[in-house]
C-alpha atoms as a PDB file:
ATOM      1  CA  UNK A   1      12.753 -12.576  -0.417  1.00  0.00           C
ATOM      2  CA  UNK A   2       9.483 -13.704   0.936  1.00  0.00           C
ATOM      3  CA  UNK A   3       6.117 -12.621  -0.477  1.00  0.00           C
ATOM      4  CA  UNK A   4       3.208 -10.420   0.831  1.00  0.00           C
ATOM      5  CA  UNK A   5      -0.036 -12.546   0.668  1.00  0.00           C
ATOM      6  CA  UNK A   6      -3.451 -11.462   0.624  1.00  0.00           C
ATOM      7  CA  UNK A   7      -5.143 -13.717   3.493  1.00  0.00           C
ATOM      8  CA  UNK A   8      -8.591 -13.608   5.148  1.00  0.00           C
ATOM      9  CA  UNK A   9      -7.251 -11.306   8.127  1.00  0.00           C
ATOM     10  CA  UNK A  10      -7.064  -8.644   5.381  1.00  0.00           C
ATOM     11  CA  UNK A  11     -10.705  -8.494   4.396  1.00  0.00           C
ATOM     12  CA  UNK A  12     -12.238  -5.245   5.262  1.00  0.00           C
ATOM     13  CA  UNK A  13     -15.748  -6.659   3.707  1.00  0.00           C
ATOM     14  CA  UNK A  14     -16.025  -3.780   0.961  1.00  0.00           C
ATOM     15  CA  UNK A  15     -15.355  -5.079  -2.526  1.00  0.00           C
ATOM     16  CA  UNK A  16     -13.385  -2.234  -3.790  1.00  0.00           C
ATOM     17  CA  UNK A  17     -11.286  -1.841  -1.260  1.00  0.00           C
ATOM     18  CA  UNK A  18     -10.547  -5.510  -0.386  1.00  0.00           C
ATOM     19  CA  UNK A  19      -9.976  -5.702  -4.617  1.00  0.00           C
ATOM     20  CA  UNK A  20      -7.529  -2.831  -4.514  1.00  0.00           C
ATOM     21  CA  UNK A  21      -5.512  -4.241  -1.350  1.00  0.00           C
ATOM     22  CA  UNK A  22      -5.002  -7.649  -3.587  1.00  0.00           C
ATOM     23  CA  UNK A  23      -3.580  -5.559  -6.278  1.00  0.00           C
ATOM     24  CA  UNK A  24      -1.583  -3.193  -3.625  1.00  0.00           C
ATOM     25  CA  UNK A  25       0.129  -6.393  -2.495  1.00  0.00           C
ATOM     26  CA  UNK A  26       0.057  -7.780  -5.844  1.00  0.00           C
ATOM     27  CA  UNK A  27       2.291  -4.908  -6.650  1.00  0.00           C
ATOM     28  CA  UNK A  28       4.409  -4.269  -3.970  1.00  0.00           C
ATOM     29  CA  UNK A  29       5.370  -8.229  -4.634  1.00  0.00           C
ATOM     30  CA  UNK A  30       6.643  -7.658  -8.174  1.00  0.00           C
ATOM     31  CA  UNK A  31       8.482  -4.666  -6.757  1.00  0.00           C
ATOM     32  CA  UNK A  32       9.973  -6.660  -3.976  1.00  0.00           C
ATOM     33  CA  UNK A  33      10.995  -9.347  -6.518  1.00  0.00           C
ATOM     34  CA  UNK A  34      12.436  -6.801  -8.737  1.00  0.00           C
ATOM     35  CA  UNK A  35      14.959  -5.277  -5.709  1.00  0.00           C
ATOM     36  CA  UNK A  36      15.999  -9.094  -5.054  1.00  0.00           C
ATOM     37  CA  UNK A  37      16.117 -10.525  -8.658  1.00  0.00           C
ATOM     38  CA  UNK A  38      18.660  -8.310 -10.254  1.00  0.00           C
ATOM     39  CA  UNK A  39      16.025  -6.928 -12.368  1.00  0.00           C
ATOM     40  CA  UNK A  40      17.091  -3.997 -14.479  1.00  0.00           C
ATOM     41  CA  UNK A  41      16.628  -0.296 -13.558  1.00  0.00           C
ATOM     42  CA  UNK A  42      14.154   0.259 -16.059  1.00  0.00           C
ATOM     43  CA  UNK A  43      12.220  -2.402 -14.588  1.00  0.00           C
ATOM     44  CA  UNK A  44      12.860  -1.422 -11.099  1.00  0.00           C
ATOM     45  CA  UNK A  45      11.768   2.526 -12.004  1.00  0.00           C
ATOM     46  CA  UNK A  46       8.218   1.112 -14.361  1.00  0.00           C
ATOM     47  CA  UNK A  47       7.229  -1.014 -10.963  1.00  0.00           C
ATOM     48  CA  UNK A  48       8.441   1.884  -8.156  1.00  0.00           C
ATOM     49  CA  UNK A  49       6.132   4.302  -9.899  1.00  0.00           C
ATOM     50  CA  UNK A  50       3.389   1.950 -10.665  1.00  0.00           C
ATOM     51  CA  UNK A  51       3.484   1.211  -6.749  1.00  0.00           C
ATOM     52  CA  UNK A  52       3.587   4.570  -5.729  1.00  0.00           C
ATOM     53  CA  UNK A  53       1.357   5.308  -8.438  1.00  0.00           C
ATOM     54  CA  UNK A  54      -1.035   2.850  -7.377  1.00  0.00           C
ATOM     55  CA  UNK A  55      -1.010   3.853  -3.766  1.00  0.00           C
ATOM     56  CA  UNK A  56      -2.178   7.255  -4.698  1.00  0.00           C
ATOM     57  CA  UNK A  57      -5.081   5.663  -6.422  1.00  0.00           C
ATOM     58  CA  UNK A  58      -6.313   3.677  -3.731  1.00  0.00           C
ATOM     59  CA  UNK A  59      -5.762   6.135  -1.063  1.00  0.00           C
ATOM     60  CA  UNK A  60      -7.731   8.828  -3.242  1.00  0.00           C
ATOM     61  CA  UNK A  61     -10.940   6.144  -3.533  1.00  0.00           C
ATOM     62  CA  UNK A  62     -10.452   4.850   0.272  1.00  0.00           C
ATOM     63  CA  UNK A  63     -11.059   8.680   1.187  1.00  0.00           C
ATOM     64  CA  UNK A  64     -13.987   9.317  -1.151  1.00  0.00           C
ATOM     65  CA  UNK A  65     -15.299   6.173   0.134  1.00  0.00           C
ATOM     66  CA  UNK A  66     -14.773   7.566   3.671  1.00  0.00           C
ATOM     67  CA  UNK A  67     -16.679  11.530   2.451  1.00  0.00           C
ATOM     68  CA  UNK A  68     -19.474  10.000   0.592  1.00  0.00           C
ATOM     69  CA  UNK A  69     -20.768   8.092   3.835  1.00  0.00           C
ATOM     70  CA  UNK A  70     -19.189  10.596   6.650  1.00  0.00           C
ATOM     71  CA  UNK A  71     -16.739   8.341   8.150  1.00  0.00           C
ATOM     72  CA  UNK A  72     -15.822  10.164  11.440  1.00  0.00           C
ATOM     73  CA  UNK A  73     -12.309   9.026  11.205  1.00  0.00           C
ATOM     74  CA  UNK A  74     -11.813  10.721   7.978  1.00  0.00           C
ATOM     75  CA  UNK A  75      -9.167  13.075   9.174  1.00  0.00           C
ATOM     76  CA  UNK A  76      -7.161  10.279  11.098  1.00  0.00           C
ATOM     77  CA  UNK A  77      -7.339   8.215   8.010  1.00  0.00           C
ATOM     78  CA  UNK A  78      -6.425  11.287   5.485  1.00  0.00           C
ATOM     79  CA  UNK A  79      -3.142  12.193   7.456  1.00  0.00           C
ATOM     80  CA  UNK A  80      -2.153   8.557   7.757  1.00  0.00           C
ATOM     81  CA  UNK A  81      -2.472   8.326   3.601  1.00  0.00           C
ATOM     82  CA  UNK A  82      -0.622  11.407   3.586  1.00  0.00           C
ATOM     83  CA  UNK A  83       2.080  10.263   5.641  1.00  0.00           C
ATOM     84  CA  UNK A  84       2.479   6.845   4.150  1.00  0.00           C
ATOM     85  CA  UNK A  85       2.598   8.401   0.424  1.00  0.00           C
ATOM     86  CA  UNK A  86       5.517  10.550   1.768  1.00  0.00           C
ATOM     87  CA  UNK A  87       7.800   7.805   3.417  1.00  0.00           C
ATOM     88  CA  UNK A  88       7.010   5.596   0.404  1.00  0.00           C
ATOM     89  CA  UNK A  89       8.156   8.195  -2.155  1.00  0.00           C
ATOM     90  CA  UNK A  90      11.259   8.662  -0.212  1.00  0.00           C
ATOM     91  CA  UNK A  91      12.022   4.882   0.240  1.00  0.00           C
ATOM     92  CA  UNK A  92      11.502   3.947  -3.248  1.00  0.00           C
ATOM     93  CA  UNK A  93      13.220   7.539  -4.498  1.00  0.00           C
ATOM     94  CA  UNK A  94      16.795   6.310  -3.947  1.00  0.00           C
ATOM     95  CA  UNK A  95      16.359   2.645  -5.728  1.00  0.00           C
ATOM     96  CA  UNK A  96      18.907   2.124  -8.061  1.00  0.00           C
ATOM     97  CA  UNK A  97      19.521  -0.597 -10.323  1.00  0.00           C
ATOM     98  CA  UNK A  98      20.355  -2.183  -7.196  1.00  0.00           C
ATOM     99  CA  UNK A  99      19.166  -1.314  -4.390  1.00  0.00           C
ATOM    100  CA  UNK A 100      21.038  -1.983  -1.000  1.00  0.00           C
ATOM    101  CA  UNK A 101      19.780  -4.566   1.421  1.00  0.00           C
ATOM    102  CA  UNK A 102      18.711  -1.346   3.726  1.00  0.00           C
ATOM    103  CA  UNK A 103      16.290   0.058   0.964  1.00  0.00           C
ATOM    104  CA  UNK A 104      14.833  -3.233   0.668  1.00  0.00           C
ATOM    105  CA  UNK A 105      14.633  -3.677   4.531  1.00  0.00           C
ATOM    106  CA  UNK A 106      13.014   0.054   4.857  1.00  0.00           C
ATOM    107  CA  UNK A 107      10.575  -1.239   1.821  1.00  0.00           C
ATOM    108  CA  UNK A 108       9.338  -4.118   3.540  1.00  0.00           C
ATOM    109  CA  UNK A 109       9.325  -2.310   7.482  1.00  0.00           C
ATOM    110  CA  UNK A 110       7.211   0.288   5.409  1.00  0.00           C
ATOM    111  CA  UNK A 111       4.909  -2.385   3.886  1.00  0.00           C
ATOM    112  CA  UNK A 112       4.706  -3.934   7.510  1.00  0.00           C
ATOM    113  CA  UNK A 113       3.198  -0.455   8.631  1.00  0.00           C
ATOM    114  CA  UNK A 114       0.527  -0.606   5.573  1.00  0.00           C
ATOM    115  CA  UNK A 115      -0.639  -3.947   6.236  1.00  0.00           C
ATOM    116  CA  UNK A 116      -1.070  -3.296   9.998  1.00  0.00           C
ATOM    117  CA  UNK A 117      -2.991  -0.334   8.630  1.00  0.00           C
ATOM    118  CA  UNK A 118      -5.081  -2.428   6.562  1.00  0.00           C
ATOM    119  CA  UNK A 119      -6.045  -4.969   9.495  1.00  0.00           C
ATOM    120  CA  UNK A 120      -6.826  -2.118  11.702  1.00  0.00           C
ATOM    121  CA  UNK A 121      -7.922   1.076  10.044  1.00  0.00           C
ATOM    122  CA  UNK A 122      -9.108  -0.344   7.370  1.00  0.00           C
ATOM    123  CA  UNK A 123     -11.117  -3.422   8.904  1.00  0.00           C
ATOM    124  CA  UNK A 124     -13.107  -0.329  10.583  1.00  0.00           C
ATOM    125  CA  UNK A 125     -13.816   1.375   8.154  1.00  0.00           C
ATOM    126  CA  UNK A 126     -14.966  -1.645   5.763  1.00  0.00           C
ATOM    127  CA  UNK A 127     -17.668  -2.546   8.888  1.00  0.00           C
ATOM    128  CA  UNK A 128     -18.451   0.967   8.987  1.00  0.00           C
ATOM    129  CA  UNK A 129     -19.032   1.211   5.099  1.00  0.00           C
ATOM    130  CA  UNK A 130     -21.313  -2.503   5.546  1.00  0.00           C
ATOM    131  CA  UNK A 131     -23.344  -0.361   8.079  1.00  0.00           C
ATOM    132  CA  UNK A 132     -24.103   2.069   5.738  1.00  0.00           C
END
């Protein structure tokens, strides 16, 4: 299964955001490679949560980015993060030891959604944030 990579057309320009998106992808690689590889179900349920963990994490400091400075997309952003966490959970709820080629396919249409997210959304708020 292919990797996620962190290239240049992902740069927002903030440091903790572009740091966390490295480790985002970082993570949703291993989690990727742990569908694909066999990997056992123990591994499989340590990486889902630390992904969906991690998502949480990010979103949480994204939007306190986005408060402290008044970001006037805030509420666009919020419900996006809101809705992503959701699908995620839901995706990554029914992996098994195994997962089917379908929960890998929804995995990776859902990661497609975060990194357009991430060159869009996220890009504007990083130039907004280098404004401040």
């Amino acid at each position: 299964m292919a990797k996620y990579e962190f290239t240049s057309n992902l740069l927002t320009g903030n440091a903790i955001i572009d740091k966390e998106h490295r480790e985002l992808i970082d993570a949703v690689n291993k989690l990727l490679e742990a569908c694909s590889g066999g990997k056992g179900a123990e591994q499989l349920k340590a990486t889902t949560k630390f992904l969906n963990d991690y998502v949480d994490k990010h979103f949480a400091h994204e939007e306190q980015l986005q408060q402290q400075s008044s970001y006037p997309n805030y509420t666009a952003h919020k419900a996006f993060h809101e809705k992503y966490k959701q699908t995620l959970r839901e995706i990554t709820s029914g992996f098994s030891d195994a997962p089917s080629f379908a929960d890998t396919t929804k995995l990776n249409g859902h990661i497609g959604v975060l990194i357009t997210h991430i060159k869009t959304e996220d890009k504007r708020l990083g130039e907004f944030l280098n404004k401040k």
